[in-house]
PDB file of N, CA and C in Angstrom:
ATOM      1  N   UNK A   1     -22.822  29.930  54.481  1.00  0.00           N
ATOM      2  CA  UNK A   1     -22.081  30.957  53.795  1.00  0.00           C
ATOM      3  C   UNK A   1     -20.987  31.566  54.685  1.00  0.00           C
ATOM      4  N   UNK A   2     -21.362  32.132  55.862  1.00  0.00           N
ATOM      5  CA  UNK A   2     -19.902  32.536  56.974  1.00  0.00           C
ATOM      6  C   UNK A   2     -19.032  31.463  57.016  1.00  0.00           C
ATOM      7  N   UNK A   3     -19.553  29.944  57.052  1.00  0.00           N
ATOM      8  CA  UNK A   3     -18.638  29.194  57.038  1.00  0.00           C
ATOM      9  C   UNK A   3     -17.275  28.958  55.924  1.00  0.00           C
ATOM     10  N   UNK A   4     -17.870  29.357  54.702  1.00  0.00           N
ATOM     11  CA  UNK A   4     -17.089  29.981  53.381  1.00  0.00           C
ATOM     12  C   UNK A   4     -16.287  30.753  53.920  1.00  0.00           C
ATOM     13  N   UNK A   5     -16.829  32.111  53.843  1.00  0.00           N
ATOM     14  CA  UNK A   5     -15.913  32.640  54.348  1.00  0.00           C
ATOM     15  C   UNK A   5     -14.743  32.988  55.331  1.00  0.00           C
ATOM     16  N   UNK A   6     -15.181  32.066  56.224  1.00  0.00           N
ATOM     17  CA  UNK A   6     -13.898  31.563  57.184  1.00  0.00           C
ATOM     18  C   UNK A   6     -12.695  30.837  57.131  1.00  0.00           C
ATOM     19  N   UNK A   7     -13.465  30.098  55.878  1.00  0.00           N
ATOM     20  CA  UNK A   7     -12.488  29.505  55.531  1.00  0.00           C
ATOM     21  C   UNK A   7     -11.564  29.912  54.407  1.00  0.00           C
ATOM     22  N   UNK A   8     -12.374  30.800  53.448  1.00  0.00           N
ATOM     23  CA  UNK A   8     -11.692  31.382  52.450  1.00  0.00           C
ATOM     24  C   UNK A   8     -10.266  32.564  53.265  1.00  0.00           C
ATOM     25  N   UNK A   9     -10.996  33.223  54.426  1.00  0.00           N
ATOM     26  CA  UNK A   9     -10.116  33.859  55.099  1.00  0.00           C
ATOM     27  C   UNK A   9      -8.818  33.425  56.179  1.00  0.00           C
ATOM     28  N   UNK A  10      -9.099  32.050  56.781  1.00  0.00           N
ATOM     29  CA  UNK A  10      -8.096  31.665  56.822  1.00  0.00           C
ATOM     30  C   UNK A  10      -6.847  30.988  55.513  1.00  0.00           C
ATOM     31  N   UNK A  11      -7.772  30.416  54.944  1.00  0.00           N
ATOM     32  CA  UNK A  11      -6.487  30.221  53.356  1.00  0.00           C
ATOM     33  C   UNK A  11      -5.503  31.460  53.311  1.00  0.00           C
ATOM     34  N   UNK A  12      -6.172  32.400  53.343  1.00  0.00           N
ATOM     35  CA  UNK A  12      -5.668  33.918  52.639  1.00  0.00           C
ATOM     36  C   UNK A  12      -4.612  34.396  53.942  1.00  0.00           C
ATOM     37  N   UNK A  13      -4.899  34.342  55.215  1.00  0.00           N
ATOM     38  CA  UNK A  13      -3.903  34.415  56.559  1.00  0.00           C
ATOM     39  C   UNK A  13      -2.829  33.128  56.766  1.00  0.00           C
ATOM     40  N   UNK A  14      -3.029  32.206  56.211  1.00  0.00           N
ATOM     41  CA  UNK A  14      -1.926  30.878  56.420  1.00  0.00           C
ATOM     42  C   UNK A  14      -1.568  30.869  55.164  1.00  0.00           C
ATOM     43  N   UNK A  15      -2.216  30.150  54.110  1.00  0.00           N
ATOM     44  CA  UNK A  15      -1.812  29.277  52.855  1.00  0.00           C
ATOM     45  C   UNK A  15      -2.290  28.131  53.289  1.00  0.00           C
ATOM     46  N   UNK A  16      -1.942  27.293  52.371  1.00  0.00           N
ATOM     47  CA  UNK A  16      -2.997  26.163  52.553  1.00  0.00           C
ATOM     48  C   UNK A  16      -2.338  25.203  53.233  1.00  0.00           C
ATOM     49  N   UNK A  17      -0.831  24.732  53.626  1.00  0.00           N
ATOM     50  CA  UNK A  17      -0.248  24.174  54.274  1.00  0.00           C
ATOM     51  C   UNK A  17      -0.586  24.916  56.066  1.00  0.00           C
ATOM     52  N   UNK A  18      -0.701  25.746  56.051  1.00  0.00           N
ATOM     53  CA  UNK A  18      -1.312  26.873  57.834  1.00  0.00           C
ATOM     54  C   UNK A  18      -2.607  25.993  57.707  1.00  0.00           C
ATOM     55  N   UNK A  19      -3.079  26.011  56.732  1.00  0.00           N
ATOM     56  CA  UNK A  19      -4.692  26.124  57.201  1.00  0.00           C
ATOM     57  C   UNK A  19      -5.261  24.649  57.562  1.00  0.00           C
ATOM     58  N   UNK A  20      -4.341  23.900  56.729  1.00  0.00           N
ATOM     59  CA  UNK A  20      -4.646  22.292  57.394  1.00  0.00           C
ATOM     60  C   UNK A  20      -4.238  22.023  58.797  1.00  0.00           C
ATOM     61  N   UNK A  21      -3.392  23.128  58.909  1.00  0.00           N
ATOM     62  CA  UNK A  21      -2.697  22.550  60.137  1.00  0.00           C
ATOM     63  C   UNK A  21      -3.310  23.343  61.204  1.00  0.00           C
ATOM     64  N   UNK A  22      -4.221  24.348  60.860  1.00  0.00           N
ATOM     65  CA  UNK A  22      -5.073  24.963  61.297  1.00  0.00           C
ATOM     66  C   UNK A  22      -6.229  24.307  61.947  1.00  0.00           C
ATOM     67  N   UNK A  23      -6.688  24.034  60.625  1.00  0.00           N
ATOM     68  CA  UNK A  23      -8.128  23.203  61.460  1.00  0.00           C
ATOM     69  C   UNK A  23      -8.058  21.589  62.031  1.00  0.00           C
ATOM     70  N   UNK A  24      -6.820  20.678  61.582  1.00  0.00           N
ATOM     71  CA  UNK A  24      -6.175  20.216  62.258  1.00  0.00           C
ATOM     72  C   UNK A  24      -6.365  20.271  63.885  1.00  0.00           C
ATOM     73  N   UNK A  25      -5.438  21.337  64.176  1.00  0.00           N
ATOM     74  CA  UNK A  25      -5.801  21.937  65.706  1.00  0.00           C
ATOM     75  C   UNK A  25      -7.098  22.263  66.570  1.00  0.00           C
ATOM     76  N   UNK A  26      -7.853  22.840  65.791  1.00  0.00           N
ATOM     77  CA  UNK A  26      -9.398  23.138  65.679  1.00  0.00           C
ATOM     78  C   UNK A  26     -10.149  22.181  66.300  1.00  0.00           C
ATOM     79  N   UNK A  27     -10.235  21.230  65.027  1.00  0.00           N
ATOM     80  CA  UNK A  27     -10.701  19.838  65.162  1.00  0.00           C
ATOM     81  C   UNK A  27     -10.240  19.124  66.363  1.00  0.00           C
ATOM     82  N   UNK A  28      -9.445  18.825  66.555  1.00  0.00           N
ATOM     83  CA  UNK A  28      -8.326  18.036  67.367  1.00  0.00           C
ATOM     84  C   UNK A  28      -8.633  18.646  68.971  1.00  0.00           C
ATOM     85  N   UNK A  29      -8.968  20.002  68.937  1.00  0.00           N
ATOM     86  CA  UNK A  29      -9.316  20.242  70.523  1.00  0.00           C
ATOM     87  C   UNK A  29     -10.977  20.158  70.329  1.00  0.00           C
ATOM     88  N   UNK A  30     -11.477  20.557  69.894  1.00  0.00           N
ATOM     89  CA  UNK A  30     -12.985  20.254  69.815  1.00  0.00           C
ATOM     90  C   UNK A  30     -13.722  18.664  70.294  1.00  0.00           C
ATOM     91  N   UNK A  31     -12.618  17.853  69.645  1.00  0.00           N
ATOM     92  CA  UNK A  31     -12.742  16.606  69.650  1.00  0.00           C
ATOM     93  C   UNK A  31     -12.512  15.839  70.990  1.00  0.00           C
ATOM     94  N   UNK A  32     -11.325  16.916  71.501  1.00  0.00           N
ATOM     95  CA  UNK A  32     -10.457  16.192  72.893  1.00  0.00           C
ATOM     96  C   UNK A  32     -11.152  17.139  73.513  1.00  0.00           C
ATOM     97  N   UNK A  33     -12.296  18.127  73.857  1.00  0.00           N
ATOM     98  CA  UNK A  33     -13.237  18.827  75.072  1.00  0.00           C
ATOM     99  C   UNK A  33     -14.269  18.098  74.859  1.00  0.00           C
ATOM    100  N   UNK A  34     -14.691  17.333  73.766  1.00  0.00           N
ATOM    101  CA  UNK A  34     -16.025  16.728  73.436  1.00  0.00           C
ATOM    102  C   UNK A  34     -15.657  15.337  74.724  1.00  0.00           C
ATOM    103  N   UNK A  35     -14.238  14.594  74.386  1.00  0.00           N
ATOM    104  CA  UNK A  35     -13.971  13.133  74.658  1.00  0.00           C
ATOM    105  C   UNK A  35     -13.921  13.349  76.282  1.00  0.00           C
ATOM    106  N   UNK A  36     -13.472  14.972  76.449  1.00  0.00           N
ATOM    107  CA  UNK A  36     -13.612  14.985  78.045  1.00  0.00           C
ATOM    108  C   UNK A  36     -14.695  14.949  78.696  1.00  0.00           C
ATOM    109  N   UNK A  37     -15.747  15.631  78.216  1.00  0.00           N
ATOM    110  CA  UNK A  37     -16.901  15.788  78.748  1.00  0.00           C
ATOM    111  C   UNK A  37     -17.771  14.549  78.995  1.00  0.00           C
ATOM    112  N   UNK A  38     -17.346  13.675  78.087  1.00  0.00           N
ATOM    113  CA  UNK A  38     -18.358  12.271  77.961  1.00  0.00           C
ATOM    114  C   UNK A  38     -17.861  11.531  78.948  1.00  0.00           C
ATOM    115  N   UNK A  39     -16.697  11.641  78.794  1.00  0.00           N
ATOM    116  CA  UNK A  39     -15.252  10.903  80.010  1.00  0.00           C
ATOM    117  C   UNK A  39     -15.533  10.956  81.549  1.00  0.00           C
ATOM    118  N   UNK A  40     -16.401  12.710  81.584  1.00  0.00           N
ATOM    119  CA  UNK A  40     -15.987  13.110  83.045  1.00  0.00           C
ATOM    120  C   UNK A  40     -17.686  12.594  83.579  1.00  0.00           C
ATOM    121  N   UNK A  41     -18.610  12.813  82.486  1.00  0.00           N
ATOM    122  CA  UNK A  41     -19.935  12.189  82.524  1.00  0.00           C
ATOM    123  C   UNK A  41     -20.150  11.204  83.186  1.00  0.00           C
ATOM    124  N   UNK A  42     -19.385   9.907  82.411  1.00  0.00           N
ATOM    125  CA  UNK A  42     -19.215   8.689  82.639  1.00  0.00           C
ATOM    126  C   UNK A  42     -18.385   8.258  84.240  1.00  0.00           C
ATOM    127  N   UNK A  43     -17.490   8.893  83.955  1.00  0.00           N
ATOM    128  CA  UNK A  43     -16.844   8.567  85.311  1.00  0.00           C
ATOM    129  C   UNK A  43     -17.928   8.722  86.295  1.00  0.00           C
ATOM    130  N   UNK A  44     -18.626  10.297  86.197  1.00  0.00           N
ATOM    131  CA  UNK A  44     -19.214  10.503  87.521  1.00  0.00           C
ATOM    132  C   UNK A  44     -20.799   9.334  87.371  1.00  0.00           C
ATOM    133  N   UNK A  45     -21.132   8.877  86.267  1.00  0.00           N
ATOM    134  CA  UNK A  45     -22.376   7.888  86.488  1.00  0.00           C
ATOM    135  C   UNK A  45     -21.959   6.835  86.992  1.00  0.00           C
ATOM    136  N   UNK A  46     -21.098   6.088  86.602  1.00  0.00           N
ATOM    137  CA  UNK A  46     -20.710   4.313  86.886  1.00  0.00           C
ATOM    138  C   UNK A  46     -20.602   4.409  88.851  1.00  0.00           C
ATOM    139  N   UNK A  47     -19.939   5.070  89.181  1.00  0.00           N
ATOM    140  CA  UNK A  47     -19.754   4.706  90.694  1.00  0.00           C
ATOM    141  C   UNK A  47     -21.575   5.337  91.103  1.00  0.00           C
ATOM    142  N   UNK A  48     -22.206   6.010  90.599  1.00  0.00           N
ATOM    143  CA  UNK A  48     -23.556   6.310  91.511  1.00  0.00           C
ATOM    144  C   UNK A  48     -24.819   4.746  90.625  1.00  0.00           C
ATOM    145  N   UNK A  49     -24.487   4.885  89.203  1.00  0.00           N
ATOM    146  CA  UNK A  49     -25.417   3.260  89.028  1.00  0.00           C
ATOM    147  C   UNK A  49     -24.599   2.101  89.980  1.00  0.00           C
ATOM    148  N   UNK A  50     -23.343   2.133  90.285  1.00  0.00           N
ATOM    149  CA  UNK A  50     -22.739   0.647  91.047  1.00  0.00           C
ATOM    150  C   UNK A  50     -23.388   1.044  92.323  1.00  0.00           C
ATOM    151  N   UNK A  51     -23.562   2.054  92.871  1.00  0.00           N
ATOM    152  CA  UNK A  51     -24.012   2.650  94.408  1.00  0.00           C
ATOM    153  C   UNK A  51     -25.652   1.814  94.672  1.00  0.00           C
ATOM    154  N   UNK A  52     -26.447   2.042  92.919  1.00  0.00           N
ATOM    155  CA  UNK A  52     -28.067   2.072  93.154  1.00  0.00           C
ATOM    156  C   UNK A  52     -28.287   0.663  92.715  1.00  0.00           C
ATOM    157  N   UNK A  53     -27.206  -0.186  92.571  1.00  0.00           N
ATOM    158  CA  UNK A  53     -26.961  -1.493  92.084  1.00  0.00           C
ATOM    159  C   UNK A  53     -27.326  -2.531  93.301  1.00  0.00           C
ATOM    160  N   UNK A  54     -26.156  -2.046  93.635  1.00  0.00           N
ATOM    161  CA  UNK A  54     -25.650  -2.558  95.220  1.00  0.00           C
ATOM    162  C   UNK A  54     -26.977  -2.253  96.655  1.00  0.00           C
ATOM    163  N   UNK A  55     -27.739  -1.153  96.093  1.00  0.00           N
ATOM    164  CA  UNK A  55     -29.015  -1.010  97.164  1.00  0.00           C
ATOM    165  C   UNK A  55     -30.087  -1.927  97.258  1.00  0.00           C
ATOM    166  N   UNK A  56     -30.096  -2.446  95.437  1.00  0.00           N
ATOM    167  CA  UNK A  56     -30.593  -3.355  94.990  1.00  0.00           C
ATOM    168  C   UNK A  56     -30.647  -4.754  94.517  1.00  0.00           C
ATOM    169  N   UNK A  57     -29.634  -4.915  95.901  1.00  0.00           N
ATOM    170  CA  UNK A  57     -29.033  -6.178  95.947  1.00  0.00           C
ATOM    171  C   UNK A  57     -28.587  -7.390  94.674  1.00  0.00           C
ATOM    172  N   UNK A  58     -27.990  -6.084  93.606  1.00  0.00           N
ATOM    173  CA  UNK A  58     -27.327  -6.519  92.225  1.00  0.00           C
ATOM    174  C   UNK A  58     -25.911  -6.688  92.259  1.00  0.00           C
ATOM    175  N   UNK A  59     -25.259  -7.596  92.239  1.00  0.00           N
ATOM    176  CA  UNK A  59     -24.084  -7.202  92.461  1.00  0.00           C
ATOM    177  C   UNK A  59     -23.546  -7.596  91.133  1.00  0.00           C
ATOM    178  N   UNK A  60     -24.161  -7.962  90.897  1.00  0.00           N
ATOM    179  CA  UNK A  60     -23.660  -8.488  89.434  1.00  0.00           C
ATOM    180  C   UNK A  60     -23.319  -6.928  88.252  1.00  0.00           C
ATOM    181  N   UNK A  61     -24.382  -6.297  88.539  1.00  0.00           N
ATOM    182  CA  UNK A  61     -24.562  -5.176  87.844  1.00  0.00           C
ATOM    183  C   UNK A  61     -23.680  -4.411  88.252  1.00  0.00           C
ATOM    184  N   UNK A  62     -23.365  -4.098  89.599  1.00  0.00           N
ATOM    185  CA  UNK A  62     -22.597  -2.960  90.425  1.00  0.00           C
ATOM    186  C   UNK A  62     -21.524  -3.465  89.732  1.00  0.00           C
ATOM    187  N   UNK A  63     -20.806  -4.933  89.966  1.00  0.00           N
ATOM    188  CA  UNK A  63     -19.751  -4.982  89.344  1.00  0.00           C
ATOM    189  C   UNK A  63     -19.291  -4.284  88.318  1.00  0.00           C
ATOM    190  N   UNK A  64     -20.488  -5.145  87.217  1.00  0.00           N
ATOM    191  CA  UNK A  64     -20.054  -4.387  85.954  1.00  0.00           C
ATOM    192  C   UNK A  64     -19.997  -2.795  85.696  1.00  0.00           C
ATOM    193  N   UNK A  65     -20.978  -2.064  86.816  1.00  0.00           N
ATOM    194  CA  UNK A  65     -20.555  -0.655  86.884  1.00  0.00           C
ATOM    195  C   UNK A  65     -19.035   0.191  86.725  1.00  0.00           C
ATOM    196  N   UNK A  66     -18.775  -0.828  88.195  1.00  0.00           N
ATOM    197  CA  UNK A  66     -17.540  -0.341  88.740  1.00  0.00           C
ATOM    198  C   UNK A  66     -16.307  -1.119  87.431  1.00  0.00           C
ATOM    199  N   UNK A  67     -16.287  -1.903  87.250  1.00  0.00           N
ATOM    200  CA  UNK A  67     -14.943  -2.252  86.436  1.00  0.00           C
ATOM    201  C   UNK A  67     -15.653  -1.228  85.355  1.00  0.00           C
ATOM    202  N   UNK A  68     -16.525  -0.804  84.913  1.00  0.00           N
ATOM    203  CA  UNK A  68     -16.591  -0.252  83.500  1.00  0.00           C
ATOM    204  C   UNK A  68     -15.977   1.533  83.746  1.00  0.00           C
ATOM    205  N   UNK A  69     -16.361   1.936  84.698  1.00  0.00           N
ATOM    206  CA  UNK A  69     -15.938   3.128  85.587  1.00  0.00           C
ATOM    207  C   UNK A  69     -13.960   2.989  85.866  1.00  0.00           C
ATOM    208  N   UNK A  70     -13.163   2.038  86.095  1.00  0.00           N
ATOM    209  CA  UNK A  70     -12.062   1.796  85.567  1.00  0.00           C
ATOM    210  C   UNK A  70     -11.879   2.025  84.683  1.00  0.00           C
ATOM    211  N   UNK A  71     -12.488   1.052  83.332  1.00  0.00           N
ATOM    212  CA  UNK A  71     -11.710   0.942  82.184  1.00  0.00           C
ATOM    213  C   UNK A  71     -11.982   2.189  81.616  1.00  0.00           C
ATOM    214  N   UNK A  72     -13.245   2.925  81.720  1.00  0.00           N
ATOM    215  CA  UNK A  72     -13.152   4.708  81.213  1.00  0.00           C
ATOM    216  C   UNK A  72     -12.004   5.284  81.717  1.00  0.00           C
ATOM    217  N   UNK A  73     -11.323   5.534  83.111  1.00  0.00           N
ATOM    218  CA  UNK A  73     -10.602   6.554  83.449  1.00  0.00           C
ATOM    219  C   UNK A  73      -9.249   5.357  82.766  1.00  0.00           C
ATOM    220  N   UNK A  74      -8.791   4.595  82.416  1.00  0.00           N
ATOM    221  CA  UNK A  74      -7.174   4.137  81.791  1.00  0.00           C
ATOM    222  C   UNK A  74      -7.421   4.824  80.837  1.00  0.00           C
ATOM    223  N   UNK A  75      -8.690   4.300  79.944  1.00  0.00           N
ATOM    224  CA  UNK A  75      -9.003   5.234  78.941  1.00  0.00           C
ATOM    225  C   UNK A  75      -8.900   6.557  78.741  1.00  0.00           C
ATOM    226  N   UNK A  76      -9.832   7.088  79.227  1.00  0.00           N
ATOM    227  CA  UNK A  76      -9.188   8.729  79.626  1.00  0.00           C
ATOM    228  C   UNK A  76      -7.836   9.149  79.897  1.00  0.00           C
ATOM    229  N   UNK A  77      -6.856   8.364  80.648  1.00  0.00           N
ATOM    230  CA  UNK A  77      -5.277   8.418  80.804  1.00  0.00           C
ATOM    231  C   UNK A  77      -4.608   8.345  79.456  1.00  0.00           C
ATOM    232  N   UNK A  78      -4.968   7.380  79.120  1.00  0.00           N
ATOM    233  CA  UNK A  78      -4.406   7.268  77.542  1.00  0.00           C
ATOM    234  C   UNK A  78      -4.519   8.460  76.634  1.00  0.00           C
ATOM    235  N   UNK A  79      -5.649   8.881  76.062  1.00  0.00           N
ATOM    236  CA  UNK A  79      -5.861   9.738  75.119  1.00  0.00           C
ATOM    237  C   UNK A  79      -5.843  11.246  76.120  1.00  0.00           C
ATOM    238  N   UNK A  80      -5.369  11.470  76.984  1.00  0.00           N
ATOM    239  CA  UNK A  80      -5.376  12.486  77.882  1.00  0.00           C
ATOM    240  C   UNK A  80      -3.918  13.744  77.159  1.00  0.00           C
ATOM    241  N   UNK A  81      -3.363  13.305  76.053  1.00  0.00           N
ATOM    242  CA  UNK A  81      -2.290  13.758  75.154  1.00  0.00           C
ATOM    243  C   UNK A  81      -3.219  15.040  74.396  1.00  0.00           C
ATOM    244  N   UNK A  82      -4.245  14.392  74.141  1.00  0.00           N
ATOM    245  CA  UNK A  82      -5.268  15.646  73.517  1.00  0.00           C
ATOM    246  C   UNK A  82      -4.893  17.051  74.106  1.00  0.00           C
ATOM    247  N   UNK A  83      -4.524  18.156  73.060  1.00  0.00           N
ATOM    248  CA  UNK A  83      -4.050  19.557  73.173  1.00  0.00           C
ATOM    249  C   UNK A  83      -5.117  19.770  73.973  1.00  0.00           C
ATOM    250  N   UNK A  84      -5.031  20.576  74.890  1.00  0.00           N
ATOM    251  CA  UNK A  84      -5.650  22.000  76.034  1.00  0.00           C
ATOM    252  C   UNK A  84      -5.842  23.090  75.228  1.00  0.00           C
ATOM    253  N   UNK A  85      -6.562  23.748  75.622  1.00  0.00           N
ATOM    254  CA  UNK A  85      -6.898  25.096  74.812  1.00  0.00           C
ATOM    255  C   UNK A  85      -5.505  26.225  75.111  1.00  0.00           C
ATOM    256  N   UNK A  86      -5.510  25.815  76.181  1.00  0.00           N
ATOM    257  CA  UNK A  86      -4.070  26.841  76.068  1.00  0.00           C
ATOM    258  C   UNK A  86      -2.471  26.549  75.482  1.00  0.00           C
ATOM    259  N   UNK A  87      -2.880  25.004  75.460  1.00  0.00           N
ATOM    260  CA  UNK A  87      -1.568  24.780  74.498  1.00  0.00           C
ATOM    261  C   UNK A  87      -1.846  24.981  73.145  1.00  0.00           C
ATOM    262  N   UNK A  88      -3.051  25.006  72.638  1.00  0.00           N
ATOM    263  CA  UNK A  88      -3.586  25.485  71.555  1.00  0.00           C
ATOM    264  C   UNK A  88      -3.201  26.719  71.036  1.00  0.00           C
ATOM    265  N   UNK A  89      -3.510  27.547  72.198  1.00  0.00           N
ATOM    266  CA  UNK A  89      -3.298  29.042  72.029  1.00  0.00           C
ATOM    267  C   UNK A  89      -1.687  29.569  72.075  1.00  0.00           C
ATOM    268  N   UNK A  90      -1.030  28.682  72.839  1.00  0.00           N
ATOM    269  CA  UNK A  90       0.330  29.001  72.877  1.00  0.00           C
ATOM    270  C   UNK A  90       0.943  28.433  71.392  1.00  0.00           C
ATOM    271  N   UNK A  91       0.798  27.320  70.850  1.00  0.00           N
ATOM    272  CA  UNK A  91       1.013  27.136  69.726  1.00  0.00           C
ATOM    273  C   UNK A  91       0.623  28.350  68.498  1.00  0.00           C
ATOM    274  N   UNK A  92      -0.394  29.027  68.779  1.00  0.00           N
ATOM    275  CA  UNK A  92      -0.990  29.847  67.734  1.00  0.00           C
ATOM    276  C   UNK A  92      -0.270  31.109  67.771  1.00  0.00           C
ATOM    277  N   UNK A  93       0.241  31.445  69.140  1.00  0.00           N
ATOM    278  CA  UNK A  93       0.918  32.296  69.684  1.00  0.00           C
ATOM    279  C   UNK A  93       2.387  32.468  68.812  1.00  0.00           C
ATOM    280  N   UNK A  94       3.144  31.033  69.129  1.00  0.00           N
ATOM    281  CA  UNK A  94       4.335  30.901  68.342  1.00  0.00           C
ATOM    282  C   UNK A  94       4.054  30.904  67.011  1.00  0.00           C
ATOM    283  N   UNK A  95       3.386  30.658  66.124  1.00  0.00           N
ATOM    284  CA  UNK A  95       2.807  30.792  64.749  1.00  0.00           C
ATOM    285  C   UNK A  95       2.857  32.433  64.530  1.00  0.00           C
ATOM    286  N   UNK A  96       2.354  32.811  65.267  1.00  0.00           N
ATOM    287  CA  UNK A  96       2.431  34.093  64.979  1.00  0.00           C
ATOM    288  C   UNK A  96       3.967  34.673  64.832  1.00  0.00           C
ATOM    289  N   UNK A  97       4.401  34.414  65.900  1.00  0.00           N
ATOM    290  CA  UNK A  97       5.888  35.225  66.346  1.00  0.00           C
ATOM    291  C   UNK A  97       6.973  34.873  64.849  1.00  0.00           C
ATOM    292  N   UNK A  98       6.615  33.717  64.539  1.00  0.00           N
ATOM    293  CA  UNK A  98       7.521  33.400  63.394  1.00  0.00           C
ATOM    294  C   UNK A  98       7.189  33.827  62.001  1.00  0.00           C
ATOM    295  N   UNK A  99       5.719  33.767  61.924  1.00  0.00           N
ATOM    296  CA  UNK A  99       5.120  35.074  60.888  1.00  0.00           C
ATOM    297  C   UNK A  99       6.321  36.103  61.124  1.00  0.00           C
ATOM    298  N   UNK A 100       5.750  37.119  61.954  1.00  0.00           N
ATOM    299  CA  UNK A 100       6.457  38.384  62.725  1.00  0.00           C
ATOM    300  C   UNK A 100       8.071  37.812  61.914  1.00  0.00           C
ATOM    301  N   UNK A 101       8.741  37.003  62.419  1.00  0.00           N
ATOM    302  CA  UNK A 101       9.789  36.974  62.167  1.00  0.00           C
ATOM    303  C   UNK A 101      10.296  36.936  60.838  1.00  0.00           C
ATOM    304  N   UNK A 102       9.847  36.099  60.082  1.00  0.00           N
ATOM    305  CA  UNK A 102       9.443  36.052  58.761  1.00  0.00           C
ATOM    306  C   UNK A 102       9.741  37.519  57.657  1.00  0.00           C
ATOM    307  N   UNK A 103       8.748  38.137  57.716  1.00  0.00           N
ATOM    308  CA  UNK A 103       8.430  39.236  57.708  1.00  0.00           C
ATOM    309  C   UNK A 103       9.235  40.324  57.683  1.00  0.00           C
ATOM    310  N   UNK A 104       9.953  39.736  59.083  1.00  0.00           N
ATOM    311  CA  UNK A 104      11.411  40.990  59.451  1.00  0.00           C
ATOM    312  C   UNK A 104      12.494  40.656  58.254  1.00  0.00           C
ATOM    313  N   UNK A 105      12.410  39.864  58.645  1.00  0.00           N
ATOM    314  CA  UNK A 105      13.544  39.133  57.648  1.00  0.00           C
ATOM    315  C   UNK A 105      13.870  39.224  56.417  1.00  0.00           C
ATOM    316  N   UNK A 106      12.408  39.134  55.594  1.00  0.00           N
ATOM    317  CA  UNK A 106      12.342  39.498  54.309  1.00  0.00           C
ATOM    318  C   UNK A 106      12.124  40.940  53.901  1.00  0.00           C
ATOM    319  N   UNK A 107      12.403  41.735  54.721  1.00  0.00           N
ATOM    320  CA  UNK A 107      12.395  42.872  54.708  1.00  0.00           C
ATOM    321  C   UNK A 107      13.913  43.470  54.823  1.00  0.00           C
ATOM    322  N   UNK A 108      14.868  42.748  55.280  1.00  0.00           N
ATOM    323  CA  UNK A 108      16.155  42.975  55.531  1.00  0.00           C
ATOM    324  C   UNK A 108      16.742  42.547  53.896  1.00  0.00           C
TER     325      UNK A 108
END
């Protein structure tokens, strides 16, 4: 039910063209702190399993550790475009100001 209403209340603060583009944003950083966390996870496991690989005279395995520990961080480079929370916020920031402006305007 709050979830209703959050959403009923953003409709009512944007319109419905704001509000896609709203949760849009929402979504979109939620998604890109989720992809980091798994990212930064991963990175930090592959070089300590290639470490307990290699103790265990696997090299076969370590290998595949270590190249898989690569292909995460290109990966991570790539989709690394994912909004920051503060570009998030600076975007929401300018949303506002042009409201504000808006506003003035149609008041003139």
């Amino acid at each position: 039910m709050p979830l209703l209403g959050f959403i009923l209340f953003t409709v009512a603060s944007y319109g419905l063209k704001g509000t896609a583009e709203y949760f849009a944003i929402l979504i979109g950083g939620l998604l890109g702190a989720a992809f980091r966390l798994v990212l930064a996870v991963a990175l930090f496991a592959s070089p300590i399993m290639a470490f307990i690989c290699v103790m265990r005279n696997e090299c076969a395995n370590a290998a595949f550790w270590l190249v898989s520990g690569v292909v995460l961080y290109v990966v991570g480079q790539a989709f690394k475009t994912v909004p920051t929370a503060e570009e998030l916020q600076q975007k929401e920031l300018e949303r506002e100001r042009k409201r504000i402006e808006d506003e003035a305007q149609m008041e003139k």
